[in-house]
Protein backbone atom coordinates (compact mmCIF):
# COMPACT_ATOMS: atom_id res chain seq x y z
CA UNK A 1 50.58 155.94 68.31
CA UNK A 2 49.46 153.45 70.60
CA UNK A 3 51.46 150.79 72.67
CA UNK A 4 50.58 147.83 69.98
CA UNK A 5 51.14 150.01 67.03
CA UNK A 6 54.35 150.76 68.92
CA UNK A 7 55.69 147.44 69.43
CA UNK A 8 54.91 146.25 66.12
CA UNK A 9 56.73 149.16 64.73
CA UNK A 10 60.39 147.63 66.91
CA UNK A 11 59.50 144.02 65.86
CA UNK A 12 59.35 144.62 62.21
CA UNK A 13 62.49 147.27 62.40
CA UNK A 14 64.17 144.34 64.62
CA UNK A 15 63.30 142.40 61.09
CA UNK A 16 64.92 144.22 58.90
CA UNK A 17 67.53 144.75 60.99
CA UNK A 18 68.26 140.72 61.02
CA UNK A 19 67.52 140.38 57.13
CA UNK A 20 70.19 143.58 56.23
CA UNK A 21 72.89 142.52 58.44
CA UNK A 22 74.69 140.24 56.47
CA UNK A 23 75.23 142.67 53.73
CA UNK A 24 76.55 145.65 55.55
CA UNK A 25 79.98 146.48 56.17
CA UNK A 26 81.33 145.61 59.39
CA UNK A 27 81.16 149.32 60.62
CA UNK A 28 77.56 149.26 59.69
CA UNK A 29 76.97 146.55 61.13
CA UNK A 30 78.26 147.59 64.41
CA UNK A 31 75.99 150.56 64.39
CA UNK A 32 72.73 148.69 63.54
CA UNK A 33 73.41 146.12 66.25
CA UNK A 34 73.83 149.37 68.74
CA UNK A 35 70.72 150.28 66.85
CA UNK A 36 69.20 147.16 67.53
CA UNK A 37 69.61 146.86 71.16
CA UNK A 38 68.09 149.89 71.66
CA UNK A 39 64.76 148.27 70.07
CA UNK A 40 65.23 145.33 72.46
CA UNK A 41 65.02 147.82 74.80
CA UNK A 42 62.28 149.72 73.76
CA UNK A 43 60.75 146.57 73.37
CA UNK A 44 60.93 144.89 76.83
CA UNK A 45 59.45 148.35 78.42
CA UNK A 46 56.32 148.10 75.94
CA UNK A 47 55.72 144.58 76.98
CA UNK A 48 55.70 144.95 80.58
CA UNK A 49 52.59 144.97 81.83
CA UNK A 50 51.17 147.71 83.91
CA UNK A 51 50.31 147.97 87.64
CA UNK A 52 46.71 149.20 88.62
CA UNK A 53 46.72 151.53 91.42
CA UNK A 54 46.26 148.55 93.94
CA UNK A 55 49.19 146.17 92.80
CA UNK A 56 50.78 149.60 92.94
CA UNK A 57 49.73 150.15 96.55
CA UNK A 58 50.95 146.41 97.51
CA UNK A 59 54.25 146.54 96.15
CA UNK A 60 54.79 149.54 98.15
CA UNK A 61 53.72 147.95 101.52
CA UNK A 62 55.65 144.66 100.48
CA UNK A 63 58.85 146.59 99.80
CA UNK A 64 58.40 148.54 103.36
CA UNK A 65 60.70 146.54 106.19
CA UNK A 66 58.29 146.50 108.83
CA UNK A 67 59.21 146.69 112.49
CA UNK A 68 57.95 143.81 114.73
């Protein structure tokens, strides 16, 4: 599965999620929220974009005190 595929997958789960809610008991309901975080979650680490090997490099040198 790729990283599109993948996040598309979460939204629509994230969906159904919203759409079954209101008809769920309220112990259900608290374990499709947990459920649903966990998407969220899932979902903000697909979306961030990734570093190429020199944005990689520059964070590292910007995140290095240097001594003057």
């Amino acid at each position: 599965m790729d990283k599109n595929k993948a996040i598309a997958y979460f939204e629509k789960v994230i969906r159904d999620t919203d759409q079954v809610l209101p008809h769920c008991s309220e112990a259900l309901r608290a374990e499709l929220l947990e459920q649903r975080g966990h998407y969220e979650l899932a979902l903000e680490a697909l979306r961030k974009p990734e570093l190429t090997g020199t944005q990689e490099a520059l964070l590292r040198i910007a995140q290095k005190p240097r001594g003057f």
